[in-house]
Every structure is written in structure tokens, then in C-alpha cells.
Protein backbone atom coordinates (compact mmCIF):
# COMPACT_ATOMS: atom_id res chain seq x y z
CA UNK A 1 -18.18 2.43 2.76
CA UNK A 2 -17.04 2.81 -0.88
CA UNK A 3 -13.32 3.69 -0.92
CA UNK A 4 -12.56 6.71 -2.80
CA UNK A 5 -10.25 6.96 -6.33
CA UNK A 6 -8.01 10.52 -5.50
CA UNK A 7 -6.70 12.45 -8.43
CA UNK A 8 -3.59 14.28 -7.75
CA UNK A 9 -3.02 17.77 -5.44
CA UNK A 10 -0.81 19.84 -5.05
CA UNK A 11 1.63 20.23 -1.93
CA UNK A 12 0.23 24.22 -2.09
CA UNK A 13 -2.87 23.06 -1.70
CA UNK A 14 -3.12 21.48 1.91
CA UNK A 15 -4.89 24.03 3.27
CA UNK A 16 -8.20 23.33 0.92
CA UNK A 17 -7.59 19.18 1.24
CA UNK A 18 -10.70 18.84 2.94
CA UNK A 19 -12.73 15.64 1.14
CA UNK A 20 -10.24 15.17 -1.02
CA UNK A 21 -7.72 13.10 1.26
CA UNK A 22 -10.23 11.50 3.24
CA UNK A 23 -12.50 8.50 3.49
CA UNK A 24 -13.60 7.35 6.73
CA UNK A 25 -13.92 4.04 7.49
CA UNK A 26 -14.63 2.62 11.43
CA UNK A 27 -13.80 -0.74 12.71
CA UNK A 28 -16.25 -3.41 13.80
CA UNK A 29 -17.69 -2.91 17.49
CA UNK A 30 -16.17 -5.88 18.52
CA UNK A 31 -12.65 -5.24 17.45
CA UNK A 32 -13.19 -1.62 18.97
CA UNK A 33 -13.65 -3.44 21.82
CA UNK A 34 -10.45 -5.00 22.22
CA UNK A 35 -8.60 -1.88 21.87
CA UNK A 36 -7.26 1.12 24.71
CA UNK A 37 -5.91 3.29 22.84
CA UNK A 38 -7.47 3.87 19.05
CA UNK A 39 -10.11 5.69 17.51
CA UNK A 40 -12.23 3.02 15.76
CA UNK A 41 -12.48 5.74 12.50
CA UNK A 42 -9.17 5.85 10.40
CA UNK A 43 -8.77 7.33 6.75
CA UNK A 44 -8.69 4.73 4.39
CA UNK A 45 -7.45 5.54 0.55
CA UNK A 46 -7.38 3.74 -2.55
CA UNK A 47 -4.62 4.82 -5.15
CA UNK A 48 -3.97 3.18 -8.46
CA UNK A 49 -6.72 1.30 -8.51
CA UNK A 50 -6.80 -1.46 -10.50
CA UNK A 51 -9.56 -3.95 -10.12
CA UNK A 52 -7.73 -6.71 -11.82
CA UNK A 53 -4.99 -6.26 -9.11
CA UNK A 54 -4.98 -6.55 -5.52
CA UNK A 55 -3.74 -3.44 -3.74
CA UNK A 56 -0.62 -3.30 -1.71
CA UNK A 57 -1.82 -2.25 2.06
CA UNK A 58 0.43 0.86 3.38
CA UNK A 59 -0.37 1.99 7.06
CA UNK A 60 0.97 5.06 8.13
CA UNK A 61 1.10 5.75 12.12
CA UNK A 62 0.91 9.67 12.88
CA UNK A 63 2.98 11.19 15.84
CA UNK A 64 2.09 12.93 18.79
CA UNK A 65 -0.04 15.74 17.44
CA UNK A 66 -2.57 13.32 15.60
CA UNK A 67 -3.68 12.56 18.95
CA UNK A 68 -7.31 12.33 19.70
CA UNK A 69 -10.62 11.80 18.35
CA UNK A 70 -11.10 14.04 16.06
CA UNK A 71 -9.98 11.89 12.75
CA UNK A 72 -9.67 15.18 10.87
CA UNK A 73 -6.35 16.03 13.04
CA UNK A 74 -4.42 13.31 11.30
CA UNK A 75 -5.68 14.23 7.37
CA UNK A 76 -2.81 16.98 7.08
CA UNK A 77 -0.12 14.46 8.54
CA UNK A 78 -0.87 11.70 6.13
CA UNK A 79 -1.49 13.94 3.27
CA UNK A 80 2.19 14.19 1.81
CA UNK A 81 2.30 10.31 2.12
CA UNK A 82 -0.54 9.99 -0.20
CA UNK A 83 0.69 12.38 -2.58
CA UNK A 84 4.17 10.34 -2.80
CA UNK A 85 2.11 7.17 -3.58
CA UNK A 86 0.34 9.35 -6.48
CA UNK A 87 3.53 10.22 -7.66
CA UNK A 88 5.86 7.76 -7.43
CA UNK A 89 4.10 4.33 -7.41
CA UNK A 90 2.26 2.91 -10.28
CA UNK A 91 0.69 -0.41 -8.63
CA UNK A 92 -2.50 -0.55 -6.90
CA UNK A 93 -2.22 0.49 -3.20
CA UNK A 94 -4.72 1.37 0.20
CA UNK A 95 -3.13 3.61 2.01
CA UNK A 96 -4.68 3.39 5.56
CA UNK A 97 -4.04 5.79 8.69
CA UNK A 98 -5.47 5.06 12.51
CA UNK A 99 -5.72 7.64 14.97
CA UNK A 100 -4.01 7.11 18.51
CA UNK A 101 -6.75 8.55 21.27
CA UNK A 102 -5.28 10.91 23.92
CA UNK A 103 -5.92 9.28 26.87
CA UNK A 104 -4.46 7.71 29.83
CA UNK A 105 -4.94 4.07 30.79
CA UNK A 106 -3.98 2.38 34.17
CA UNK A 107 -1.73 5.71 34.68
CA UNK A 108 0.37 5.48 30.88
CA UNK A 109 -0.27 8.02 28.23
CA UNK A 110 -1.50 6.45 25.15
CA UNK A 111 0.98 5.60 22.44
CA UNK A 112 0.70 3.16 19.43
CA UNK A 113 1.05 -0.23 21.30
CA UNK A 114 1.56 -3.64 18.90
CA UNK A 115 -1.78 -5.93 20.81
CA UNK A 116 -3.91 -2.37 19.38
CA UNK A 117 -2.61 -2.47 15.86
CA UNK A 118 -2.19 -6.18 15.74
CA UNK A 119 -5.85 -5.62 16.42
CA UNK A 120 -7.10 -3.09 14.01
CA UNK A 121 -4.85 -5.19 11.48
CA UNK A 122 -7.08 -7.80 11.53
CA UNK A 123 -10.24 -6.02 11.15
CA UNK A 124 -8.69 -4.81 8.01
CA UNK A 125 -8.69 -7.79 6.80
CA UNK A 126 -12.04 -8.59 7.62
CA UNK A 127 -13.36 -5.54 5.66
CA UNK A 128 -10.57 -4.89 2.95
CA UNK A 129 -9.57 -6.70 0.10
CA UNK A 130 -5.40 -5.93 0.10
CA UNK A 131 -2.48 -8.23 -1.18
CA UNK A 132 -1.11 -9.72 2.59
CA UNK A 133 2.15 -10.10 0.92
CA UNK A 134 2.71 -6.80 0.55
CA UNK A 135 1.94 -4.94 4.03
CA UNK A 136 4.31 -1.96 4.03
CA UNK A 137 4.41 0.39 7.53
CA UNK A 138 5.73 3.36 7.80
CA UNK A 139 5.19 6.60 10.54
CA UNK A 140 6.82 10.12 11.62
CA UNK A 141 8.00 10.67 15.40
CA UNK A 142 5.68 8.98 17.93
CA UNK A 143 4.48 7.36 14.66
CA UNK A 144 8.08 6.22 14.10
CA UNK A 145 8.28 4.85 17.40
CA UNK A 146 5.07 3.15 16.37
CA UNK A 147 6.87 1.04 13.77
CA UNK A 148 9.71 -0.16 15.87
CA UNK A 149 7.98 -1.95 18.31
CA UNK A 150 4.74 -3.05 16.38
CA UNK A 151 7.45 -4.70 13.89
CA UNK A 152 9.94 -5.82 16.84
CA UNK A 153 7.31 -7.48 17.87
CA UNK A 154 5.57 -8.80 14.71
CA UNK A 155 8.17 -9.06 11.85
CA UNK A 156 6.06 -11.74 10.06
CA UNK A 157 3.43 -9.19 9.17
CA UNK A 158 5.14 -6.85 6.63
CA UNK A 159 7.04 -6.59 3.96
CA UNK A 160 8.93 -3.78 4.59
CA UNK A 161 8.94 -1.32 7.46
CA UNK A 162 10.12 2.64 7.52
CA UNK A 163 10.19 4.61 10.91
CA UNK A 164 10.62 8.07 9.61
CA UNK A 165 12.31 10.40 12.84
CA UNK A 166 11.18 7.71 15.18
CA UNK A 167 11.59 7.44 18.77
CA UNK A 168 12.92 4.06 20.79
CA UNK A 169 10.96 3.85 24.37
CA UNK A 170 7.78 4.38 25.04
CA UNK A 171 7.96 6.94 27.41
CA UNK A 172 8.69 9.71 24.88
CA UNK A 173 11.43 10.67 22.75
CA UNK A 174 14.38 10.50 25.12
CA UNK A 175 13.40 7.57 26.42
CA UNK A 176 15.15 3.51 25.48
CA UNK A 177 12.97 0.41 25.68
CA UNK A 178 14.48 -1.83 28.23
CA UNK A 179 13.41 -4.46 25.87
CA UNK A 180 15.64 -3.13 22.84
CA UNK A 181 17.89 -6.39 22.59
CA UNK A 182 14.63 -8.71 21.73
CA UNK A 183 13.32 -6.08 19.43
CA UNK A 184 16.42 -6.45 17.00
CA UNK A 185 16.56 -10.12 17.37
CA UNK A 186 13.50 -9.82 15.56
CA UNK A 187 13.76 -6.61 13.59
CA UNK A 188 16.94 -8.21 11.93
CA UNK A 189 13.86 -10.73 10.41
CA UNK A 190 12.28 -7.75 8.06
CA UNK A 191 13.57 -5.01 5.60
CA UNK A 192 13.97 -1.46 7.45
CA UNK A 193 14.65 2.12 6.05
CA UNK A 194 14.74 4.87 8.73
CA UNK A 195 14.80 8.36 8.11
CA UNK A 196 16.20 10.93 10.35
CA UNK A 197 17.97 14.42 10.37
CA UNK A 198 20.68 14.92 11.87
CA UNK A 199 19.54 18.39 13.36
CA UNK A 200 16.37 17.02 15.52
CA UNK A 201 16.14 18.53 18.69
CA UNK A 202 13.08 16.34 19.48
CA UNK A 203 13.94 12.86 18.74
CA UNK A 204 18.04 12.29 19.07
CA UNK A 205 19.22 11.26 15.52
CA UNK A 206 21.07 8.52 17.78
CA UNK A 207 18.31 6.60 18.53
CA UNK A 208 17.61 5.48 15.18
CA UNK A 209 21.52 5.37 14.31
CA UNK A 210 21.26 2.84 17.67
CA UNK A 211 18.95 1.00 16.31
CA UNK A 212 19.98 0.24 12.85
CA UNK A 213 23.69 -0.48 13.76
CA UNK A 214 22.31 -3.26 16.80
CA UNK A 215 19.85 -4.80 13.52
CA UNK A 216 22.90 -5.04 11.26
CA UNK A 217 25.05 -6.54 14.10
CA UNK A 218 22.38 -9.05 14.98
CA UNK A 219 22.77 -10.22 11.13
CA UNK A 220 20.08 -7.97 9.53
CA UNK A 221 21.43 -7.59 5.83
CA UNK A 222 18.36 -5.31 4.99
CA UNK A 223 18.72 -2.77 7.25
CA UNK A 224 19.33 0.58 6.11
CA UNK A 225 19.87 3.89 7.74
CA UNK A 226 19.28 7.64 5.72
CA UNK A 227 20.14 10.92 7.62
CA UNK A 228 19.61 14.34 6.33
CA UNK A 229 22.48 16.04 7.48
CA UNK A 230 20.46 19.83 7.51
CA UNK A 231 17.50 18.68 8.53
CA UNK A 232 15.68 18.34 11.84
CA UNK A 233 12.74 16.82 13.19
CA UNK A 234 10.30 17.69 10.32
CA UNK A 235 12.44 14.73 7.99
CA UNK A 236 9.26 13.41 6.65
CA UNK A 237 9.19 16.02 4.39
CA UNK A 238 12.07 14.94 2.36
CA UNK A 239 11.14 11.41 2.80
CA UNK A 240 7.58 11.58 1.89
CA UNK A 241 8.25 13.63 -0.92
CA UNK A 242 11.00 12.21 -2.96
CA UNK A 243 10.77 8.72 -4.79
CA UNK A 244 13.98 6.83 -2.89
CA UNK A 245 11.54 5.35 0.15
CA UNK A 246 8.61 4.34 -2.31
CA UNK A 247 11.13 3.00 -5.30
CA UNK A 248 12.50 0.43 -2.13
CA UNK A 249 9.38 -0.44 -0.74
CA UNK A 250 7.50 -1.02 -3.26
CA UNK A 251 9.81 -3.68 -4.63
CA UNK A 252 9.29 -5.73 -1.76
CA UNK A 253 6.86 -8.58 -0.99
CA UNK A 254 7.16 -11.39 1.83
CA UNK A 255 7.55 -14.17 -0.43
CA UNK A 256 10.57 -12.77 -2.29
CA UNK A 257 12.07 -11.49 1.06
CA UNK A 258 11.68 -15.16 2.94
CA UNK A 259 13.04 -16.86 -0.22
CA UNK A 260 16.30 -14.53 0.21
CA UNK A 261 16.14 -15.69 3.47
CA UNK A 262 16.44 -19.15 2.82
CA UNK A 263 18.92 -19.04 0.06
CA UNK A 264 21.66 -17.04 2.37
């Protein structure tokens, strides 16, 4: 499938978005077959496109209500993200969104699990041209959650990483991983920016708070921490729609990162 070019709307304008934010793509049968828990159609997006240039490849992990198979249930979630690349970044970039099935496998509810992504990740690659240097992540609640442990598992595969209201365990949002001190041995390895506000009644505030201050302890210089005092669980507004989290991630590429690395 021929990925689309977008031209700009309008935040007013969500309600009419349909065609305009979306571009279906599905992943190969076999990859589809290695997977529990995902759709094999996502929403794939080219913005900035320069041909000369290879995109930067942003994937952005929905939360709990983009459950299911209808790929259509996720457009309005990934929307504002797409807009903020429009507006904000001036470099080539895919922006590409799965879609978490609601299902239940050997008794768990399905969540975003790292062997699935590391999965449809490499399908990408199979069928997109992107620069692998430049692999940002980013995701809202259960999305959130999503980009802790795919990157506490698998630091070596992006530059930069933003859980945006983001969750800890994978049980829900209340829940810890029992596994939390091995995720920020290796979350410590990669640049993070969460996002939360300090009013969400969903997701504790704490959790992310938690998370960042164990990363920086562990010796992980680039981890950062945001929190909208007013705001609650809806944070991705303000963070999807101001320049801050694109201006930082889009300065970021592996190579640079590693060589900062080395030199400390």
C-alpha cells in the first residue's frame, strides 16, 4: 500500500477525520502468526516527506480503549500525535500505530507485551523504508505502560522513548511489575520523557515519579520527568499538543546517544 502525504487539520475537526488520518497497512501472515495479542492492520502515516531523506519511525501505543479489532477505534487516539508532528517537526517521519486485540490468552487480558511488538517491529522493517537510528516510542495510559516494558526490555531499539500517563504492572493501573529493578537497569541505557498530571485518578502520578527517580539512581543521566500539576489522566493533551516532547525527541538518534555514552 502507498503511504499517504497528510496536509494539516485542525484539532476542531476530529469529528470529520475520517480518511484523512488513516492508511492501513497489515503485517505479513507469517509475522501475524507469531503474535497473541495484535491486530495485524495498524495506521501507518507519512509526514514531511522527503524522498531524498529517510524518515524517522515514531510508534505510538494506544491505551485501553483502542482495544480491539476494529482499527478505526484507535484513529481518534493517535490523531493529536500526528497533528504535533505536522506542526512541530520539519524532518521526514512515519508515524505508525498498532492496535492491541481484546482478548484473553491462557487466562491474562491482552496488553502490549515486548515478544508482540518486538515482532511487528520487524515486519516494519521488512515492508518500510525508515532511518533505524531514529526509532522514537511513545503511548498514553495502557499505551504508556506499553513503553516501559517494551523499552525495559529492549533499550537498544530506540532512540528515545516517552510514556505519556503510563502505568507500571501489567495487571492494570494500580498494579507494580515485580520485575521493576531489571527494567531500570536497562531503562537507565535510553533517553526517557514521561508525562503525567498530577490530578490522575486512573494511573497514580507516583508510578511514573517511581520510575524516573529508580532510572536516575541506577545512573540514567537522560531521564526526565514532566508533571502537569492541574491536570489528570487526559495529559496527552498537553503533551501531544505543545512542541517541548517533539523539540527533545527529535534531536535524538542512537549513534549520537551511544557516543555520549562512551565519552562519560
Amino acid at each position: 500500500m502507498i503511504l499517504s502525504v497528510l496536509t494539516p487539520v485542525d484539532a476542531d475537526e476530529e469529528g470529520s477525520e475520517q480518511g484523512k488520518w488513516k492508511d492501513l497497512r497489515r503485517m505479513s501472515d507469517a509475522a501475524q502468526a507469531k503474535t497473541s495479542f495484535l491486530n495485524p492492520e495498524y495506521v501507518c502515516l507519512r509526514l514531511q516527506h522527503d524522498a531524498k531523506e529517510k524518515p524517522a519511525l515514531l510508534i505510538y501505543l494506544h491505551g485501553s480503549g483502542g482495544r480491539g479489532d476494529e482499527i478505526n477505534k484507535i484513529q481518534r487516539q493517535v490523531a493529536p500525535l500526528c497533528r504535533g508532528v505536522q506542526r512541530y517537526v520539519s524532518s521526514p517521519c512515519v508515524v505508525v500505530a498498532p492496535q492491541c486485540l481484546s482478548k484473553r490468552v491462557n487466562g491474562e487480558s491482552s496488553t502490549w507485551t515486548p515478544e508482540d511488538l518486538n515482532v511487528f517491529l520487524a515486519d516494519l522493517k521488512t515492508s518500510l523504508s525508515f532511518d533505524e537510528k531514529r526509532v522514537y516510542l511513545t503511548g498514553n495510559s495502557m499505551g504508556g505502560y506499553g513503553c516501559w516494558v517494551w523499552a525495559a526490555h529492549h533499550p537498544e531499539l530506540f532512540a528515545a522513548v516517552a510514556p505519556v500517563s503510563g502505568g507500571i504492572g501489567r495487571k492494570g493501573p494500580k498494579d507494580v511489575s515485580p520485575e521493576l529493578d531489571n527494567w531500570v537497569v536497562n531503562l537507565a541505557k535510553v533517553p526517557v520523557f514521561a508525562f503525567v498530571g498530577a490530578q490522575d485518578r486512573v494511573v497514580p502520578a507516583e508510578r511514573s515519579q517511581r520510575l524516573i527517580a529508580a532510572i536516575q539512581k541506577a545512573g540514567g543521566k537522560q531521564a526526565r520527568l514532566k508533571v502537569f500539576p492541574e491536570e489528570g489522566h487526559n495529559a496527552r493533551r498537553l503533551v501531544y499538543g505543545k512542541e517541548e516532547l517533539y523539540r527533545w525527541m527529535f534531536s535524538l538518534s542512537k549513534p549520537e546517544r551511544d557516543n555520549d555514552a562512551k565519552g562519560k
